[in-house]
PDB file of N, CA and C in Angstrom:
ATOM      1  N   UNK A   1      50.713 120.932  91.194  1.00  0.00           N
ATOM      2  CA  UNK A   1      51.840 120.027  91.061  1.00  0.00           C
ATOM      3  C   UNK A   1      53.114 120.871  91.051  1.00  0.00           C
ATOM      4  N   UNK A   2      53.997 120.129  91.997  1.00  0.00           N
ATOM      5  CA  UNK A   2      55.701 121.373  91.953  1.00  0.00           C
ATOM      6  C   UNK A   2      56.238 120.147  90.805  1.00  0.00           C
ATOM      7  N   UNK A   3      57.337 121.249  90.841  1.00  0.00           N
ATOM      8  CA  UNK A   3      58.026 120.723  89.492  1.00  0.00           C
ATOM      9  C   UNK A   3      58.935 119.650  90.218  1.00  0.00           C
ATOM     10  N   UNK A   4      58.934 119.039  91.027  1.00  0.00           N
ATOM     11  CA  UNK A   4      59.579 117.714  91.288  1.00  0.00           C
ATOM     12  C   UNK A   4      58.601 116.723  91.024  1.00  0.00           C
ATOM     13  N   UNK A   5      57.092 117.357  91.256  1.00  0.00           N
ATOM     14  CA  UNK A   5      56.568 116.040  90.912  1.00  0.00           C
ATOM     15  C   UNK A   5      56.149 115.776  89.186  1.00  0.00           C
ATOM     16  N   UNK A   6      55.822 116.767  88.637  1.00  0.00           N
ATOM     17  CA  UNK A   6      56.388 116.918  87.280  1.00  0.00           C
ATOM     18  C   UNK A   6      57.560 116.189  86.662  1.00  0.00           C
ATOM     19  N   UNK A   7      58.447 116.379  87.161  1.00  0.00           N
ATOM     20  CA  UNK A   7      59.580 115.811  86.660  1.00  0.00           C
ATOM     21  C   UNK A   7      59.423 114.195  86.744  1.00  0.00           C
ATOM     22  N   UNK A   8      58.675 113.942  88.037  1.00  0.00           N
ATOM     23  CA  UNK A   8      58.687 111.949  88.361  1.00  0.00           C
ATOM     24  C   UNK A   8      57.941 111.839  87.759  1.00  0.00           C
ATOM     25  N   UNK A   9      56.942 112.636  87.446  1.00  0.00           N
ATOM     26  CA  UNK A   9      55.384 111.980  86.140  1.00  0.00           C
ATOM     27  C   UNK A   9      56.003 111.717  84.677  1.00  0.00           C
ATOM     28  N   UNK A  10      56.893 112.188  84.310  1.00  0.00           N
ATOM     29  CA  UNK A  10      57.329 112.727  83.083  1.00  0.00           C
ATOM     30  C   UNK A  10      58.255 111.370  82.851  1.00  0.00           C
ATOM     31  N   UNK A  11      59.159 111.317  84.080  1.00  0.00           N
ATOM     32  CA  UNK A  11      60.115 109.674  84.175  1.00  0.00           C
ATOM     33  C   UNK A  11      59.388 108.727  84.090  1.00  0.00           C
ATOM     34  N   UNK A  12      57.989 108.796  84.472  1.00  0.00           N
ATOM     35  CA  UNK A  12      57.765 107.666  84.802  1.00  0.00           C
ATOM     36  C   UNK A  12      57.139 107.322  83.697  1.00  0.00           C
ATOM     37  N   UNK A  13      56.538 108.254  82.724  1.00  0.00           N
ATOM     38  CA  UNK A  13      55.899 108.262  81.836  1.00  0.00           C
ATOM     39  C   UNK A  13      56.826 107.344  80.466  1.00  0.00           C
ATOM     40  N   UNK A  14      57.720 108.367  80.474  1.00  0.00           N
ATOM     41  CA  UNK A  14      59.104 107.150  79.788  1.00  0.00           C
ATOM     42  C   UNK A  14      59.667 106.086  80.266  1.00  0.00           C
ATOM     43  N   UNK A  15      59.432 105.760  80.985  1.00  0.00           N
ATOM     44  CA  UNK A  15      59.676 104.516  81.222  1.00  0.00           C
ATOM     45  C   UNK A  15      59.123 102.829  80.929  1.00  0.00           C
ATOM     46  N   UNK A  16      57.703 103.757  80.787  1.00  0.00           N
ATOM     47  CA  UNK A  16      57.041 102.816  80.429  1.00  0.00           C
ATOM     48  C   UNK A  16      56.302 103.028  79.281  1.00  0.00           C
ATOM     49  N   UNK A  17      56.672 104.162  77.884  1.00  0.00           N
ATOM     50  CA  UNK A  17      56.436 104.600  76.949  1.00  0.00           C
ATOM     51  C   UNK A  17      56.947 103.531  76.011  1.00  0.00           C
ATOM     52  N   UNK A  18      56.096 103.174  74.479  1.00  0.00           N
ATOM     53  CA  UNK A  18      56.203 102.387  74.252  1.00  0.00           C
ATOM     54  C   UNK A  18      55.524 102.879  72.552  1.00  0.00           C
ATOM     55  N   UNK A  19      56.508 102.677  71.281  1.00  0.00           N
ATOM     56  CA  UNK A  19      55.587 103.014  70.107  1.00  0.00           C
ATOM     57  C   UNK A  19      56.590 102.329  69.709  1.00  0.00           C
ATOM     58  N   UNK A  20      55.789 102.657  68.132  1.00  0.00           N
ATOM     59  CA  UNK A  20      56.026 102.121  66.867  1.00  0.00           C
ATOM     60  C   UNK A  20      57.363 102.704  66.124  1.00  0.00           C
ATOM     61  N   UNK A  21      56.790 104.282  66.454  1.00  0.00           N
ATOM     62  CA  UNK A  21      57.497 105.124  65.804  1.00  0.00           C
ATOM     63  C   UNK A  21      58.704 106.178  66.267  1.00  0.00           C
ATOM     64  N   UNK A  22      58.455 105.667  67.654  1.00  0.00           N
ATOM     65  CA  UNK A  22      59.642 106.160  68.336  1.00  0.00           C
ATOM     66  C   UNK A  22      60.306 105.052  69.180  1.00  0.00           C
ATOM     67  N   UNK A  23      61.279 105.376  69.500  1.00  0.00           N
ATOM     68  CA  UNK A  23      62.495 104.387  70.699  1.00  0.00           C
ATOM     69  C   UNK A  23      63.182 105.270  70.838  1.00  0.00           C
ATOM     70  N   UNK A  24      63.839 104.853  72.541  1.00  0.00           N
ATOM     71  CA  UNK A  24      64.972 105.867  72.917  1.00  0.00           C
ATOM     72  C   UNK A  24      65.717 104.149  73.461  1.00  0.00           C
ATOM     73  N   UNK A  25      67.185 104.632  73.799  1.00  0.00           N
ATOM     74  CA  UNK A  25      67.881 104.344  74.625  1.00  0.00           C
ATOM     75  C   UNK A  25      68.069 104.434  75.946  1.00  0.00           C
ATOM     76  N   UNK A  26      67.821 105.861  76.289  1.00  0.00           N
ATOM     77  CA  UNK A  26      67.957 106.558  77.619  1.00  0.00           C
ATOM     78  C   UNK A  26      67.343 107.907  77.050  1.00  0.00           C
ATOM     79  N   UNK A  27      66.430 108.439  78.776  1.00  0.00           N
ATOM     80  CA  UNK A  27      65.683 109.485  78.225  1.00  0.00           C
ATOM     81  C   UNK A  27      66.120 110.156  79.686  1.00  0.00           C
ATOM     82  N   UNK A  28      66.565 111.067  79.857  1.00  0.00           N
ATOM     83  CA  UNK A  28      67.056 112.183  81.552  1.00  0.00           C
ATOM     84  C   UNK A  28      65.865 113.370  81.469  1.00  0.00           C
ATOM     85  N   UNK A  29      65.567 113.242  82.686  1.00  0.00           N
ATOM     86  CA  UNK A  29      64.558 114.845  83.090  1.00  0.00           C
ATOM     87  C   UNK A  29      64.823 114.945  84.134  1.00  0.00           C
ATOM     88  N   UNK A  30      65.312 116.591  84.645  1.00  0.00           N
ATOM     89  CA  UNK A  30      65.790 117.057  85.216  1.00  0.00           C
ATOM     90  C   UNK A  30      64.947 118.211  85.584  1.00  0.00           C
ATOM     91  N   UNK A  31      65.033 119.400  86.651  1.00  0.00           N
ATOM     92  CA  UNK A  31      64.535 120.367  86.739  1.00  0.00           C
ATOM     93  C   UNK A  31      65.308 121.380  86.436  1.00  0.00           C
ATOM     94  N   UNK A  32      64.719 122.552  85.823  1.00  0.00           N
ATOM     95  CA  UNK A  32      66.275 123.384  85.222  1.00  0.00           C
ATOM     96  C   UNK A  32      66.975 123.573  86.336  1.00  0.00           C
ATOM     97  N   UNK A  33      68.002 124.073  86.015  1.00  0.00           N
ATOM     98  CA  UNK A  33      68.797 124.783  87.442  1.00  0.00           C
ATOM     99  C   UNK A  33      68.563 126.473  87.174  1.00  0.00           C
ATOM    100  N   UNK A  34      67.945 127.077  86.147  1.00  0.00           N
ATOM    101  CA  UNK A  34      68.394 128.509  85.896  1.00  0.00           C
ATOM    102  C   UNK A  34      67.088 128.932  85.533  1.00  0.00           C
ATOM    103  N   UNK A  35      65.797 128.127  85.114  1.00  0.00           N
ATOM    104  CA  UNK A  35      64.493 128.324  85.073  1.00  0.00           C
ATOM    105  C   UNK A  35      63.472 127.721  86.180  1.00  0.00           C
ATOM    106  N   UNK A  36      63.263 128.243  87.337  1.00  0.00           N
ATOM    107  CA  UNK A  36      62.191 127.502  88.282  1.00  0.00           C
ATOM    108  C   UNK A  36      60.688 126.949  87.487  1.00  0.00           C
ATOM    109  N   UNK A  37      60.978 127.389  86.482  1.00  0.00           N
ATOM    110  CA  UNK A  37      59.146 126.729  85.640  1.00  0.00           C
ATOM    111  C   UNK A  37      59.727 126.178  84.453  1.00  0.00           C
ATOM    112  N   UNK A  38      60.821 125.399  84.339  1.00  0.00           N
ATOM    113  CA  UNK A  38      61.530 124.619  83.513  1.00  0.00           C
ATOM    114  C   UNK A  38      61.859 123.243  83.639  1.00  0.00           C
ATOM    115  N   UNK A  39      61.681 122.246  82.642  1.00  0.00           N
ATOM    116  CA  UNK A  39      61.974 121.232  82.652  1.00  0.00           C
ATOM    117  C   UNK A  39      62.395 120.568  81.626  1.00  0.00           C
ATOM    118  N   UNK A  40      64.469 120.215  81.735  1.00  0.00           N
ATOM    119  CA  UNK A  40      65.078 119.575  80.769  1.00  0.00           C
ATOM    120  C   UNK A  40      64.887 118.694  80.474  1.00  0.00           C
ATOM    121  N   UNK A  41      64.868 117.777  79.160  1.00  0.00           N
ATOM    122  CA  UNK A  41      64.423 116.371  79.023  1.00  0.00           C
ATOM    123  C   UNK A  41      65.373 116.261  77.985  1.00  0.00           C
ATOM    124  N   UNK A  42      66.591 115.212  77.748  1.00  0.00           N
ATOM    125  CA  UNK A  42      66.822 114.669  76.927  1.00  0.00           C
ATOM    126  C   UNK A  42      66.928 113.279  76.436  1.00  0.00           C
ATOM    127  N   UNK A  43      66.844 112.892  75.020  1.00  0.00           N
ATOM    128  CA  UNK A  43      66.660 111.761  74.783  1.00  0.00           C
ATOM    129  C   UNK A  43      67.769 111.266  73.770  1.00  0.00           C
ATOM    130  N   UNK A  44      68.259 110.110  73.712  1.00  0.00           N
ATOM    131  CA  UNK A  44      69.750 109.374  73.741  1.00  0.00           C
ATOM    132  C   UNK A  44      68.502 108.440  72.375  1.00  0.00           C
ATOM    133  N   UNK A  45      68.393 108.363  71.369  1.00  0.00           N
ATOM    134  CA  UNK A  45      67.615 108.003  70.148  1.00  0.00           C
ATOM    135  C   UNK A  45      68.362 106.864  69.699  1.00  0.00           C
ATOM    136  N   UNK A  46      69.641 106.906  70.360  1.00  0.00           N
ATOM    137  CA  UNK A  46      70.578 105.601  69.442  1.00  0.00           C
ATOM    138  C   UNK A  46      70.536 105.655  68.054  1.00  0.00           C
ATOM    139  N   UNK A  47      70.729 104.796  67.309  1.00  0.00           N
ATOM    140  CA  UNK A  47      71.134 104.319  66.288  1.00  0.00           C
ATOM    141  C   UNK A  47      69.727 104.645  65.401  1.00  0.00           C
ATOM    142  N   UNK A  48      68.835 104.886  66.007  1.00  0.00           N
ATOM    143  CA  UNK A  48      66.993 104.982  65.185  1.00  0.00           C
ATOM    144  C   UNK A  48      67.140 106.159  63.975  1.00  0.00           C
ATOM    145  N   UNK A  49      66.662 105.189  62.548  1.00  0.00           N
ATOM    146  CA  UNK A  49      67.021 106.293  61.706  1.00  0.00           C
ATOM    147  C   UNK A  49      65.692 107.111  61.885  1.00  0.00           C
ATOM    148  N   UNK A  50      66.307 108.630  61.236  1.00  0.00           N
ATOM    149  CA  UNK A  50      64.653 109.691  61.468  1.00  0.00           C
ATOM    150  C   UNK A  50      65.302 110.933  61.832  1.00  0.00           C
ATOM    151  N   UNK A  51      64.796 111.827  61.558  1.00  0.00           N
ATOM    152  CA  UNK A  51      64.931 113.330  61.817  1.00  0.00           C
ATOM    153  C   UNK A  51      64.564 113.184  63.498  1.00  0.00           C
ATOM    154  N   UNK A  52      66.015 113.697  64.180  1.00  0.00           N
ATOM    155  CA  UNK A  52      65.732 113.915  65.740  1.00  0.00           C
ATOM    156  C   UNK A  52      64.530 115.079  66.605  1.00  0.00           C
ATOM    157  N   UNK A  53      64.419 115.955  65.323  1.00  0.00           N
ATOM    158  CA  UNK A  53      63.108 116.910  65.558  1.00  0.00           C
ATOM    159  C   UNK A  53      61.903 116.536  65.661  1.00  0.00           C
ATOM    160  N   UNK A  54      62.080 115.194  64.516  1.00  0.00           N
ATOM    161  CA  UNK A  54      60.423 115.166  64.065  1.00  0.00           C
ATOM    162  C   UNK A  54      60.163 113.759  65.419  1.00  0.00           C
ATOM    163  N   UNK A  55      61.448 113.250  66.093  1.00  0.00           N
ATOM    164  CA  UNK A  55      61.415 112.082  66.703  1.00  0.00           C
ATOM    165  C   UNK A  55      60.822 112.939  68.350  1.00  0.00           C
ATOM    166  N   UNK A  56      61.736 113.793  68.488  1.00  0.00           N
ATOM    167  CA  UNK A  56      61.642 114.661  69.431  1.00  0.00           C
ATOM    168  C   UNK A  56      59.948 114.799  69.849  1.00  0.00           C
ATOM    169  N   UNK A  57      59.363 115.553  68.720  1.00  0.00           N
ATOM    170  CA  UNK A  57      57.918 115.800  68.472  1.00  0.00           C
ATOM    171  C   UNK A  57      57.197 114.736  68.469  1.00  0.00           C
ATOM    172  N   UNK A  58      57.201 113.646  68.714  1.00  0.00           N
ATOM    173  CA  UNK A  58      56.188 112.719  68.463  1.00  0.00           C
ATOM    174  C   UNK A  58      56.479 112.368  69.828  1.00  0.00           C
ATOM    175  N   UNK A  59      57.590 112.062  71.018  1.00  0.00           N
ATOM    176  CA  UNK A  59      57.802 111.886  71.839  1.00  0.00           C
ATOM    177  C   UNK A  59      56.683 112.706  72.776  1.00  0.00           C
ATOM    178  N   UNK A  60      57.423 113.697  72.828  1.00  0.00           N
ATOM    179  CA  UNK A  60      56.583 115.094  73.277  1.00  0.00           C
ATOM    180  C   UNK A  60      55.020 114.898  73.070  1.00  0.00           C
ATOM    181  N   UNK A  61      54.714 114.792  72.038  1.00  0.00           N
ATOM    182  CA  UNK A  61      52.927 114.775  71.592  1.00  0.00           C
ATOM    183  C   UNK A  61      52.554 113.548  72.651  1.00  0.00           C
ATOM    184  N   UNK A  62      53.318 112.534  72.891  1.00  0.00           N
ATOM    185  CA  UNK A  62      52.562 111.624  73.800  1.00  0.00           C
ATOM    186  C   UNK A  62      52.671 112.148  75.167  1.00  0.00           C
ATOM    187  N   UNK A  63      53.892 112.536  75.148  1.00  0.00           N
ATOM    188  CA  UNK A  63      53.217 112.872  76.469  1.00  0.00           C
ATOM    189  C   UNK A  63      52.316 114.100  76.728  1.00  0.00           C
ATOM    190  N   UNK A  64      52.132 114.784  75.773  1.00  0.00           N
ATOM    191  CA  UNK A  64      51.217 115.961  76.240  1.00  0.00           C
ATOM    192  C   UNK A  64      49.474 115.218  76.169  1.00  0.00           C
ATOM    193  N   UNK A  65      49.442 113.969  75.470  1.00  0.00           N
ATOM    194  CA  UNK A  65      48.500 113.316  75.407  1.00  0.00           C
ATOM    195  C   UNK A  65      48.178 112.709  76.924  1.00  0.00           C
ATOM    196  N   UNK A  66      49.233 112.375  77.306  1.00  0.00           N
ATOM    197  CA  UNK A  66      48.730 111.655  78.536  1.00  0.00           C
ATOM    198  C   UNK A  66      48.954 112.536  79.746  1.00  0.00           C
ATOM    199  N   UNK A  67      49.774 113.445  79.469  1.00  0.00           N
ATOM    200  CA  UNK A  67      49.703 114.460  80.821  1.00  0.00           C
ATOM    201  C   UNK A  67      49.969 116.110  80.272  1.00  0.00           C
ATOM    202  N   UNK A  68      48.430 116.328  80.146  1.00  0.00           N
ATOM    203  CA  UNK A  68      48.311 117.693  79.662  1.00  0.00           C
ATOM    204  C   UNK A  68      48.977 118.662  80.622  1.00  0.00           C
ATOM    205  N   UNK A  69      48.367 118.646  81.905  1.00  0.00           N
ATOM    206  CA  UNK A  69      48.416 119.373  82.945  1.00  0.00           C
ATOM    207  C   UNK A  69      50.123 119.238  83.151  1.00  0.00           C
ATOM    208  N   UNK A  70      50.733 118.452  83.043  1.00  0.00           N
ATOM    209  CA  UNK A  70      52.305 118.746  83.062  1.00  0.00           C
ATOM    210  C   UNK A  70      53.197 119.860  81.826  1.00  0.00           C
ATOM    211  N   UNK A  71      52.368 119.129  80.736  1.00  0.00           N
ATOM    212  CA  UNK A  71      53.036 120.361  79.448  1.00  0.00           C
ATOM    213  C   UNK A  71      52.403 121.488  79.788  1.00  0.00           C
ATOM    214  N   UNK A  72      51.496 121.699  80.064  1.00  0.00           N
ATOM    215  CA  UNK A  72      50.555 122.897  80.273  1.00  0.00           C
ATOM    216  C   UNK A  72      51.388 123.746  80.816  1.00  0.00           C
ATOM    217  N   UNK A  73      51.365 123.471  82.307  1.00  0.00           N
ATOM    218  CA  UNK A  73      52.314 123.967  83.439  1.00  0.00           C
ATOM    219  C   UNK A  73      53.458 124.359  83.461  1.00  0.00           C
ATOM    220  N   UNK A  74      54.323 123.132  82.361  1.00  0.00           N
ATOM    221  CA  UNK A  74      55.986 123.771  82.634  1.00  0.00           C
ATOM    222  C   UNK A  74      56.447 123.980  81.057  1.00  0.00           C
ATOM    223  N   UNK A  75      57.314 124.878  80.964  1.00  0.00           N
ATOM    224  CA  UNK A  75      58.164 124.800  80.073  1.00  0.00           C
ATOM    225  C   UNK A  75      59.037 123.447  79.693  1.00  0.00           C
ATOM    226  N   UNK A  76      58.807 122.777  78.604  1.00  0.00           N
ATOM    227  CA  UNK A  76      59.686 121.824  78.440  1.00  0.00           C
ATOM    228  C   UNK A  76      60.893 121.955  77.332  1.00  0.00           C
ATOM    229  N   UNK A  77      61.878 122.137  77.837  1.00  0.00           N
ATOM    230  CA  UNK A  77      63.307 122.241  77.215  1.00  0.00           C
ATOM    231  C   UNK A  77      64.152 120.675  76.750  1.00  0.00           C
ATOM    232  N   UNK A  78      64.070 120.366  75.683  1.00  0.00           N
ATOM    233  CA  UNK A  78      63.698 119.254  74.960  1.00  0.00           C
ATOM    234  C   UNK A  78      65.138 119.052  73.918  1.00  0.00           C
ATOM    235  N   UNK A  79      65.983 118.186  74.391  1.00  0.00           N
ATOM    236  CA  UNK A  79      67.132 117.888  73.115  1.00  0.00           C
ATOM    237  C   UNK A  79      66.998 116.831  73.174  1.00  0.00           C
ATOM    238  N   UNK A  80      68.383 116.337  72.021  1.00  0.00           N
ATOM    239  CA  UNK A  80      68.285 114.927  71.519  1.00  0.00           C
ATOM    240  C   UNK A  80      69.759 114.274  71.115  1.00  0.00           C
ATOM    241  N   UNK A  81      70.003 113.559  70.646  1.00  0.00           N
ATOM    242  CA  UNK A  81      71.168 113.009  69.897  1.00  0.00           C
ATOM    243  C   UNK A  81      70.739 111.695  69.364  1.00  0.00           C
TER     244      UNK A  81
END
């Protein structure tokens, strides 16, 4: 898998991501521009009360649940607000 298609698994994955314990507003993934085995992801949390780390991490854990072979593969560079 190149990291473009990485990146559409990862969108697509949020898009149709769905919990209890997390919500976003808006979630962007991008391919780095300065790491070729990098992939930016940030997530727009809104108003959701919670530590953005621990929100961050539970995000992340699903998707490494549903697409190992993507976390595996790339570096994921991961913020929040």
């Amino acid at each position: 898998m190149d990291i473009n298609d990485a990146v559409r698994t990862i969108e697509t994955f949020f898009e149709s991501f769905q919990s209890d314990e997390v919500s976003f507003e808006e979630v962007r993934v991008r391919p780095s521009g300065d790491d070729m085995n990098a992939i930016k992801i940030w997530f727009d949390f809104g108003e959701q009360d919670g530590n953005l780390e621990a929100l961050k991490a539970k995000a992340i854990a699903a998707l490494g649940e549903a697409h190992k072979d993507v976390v595996a593969a790339f570096e994921l560079q991961v913020r929040a607000k």
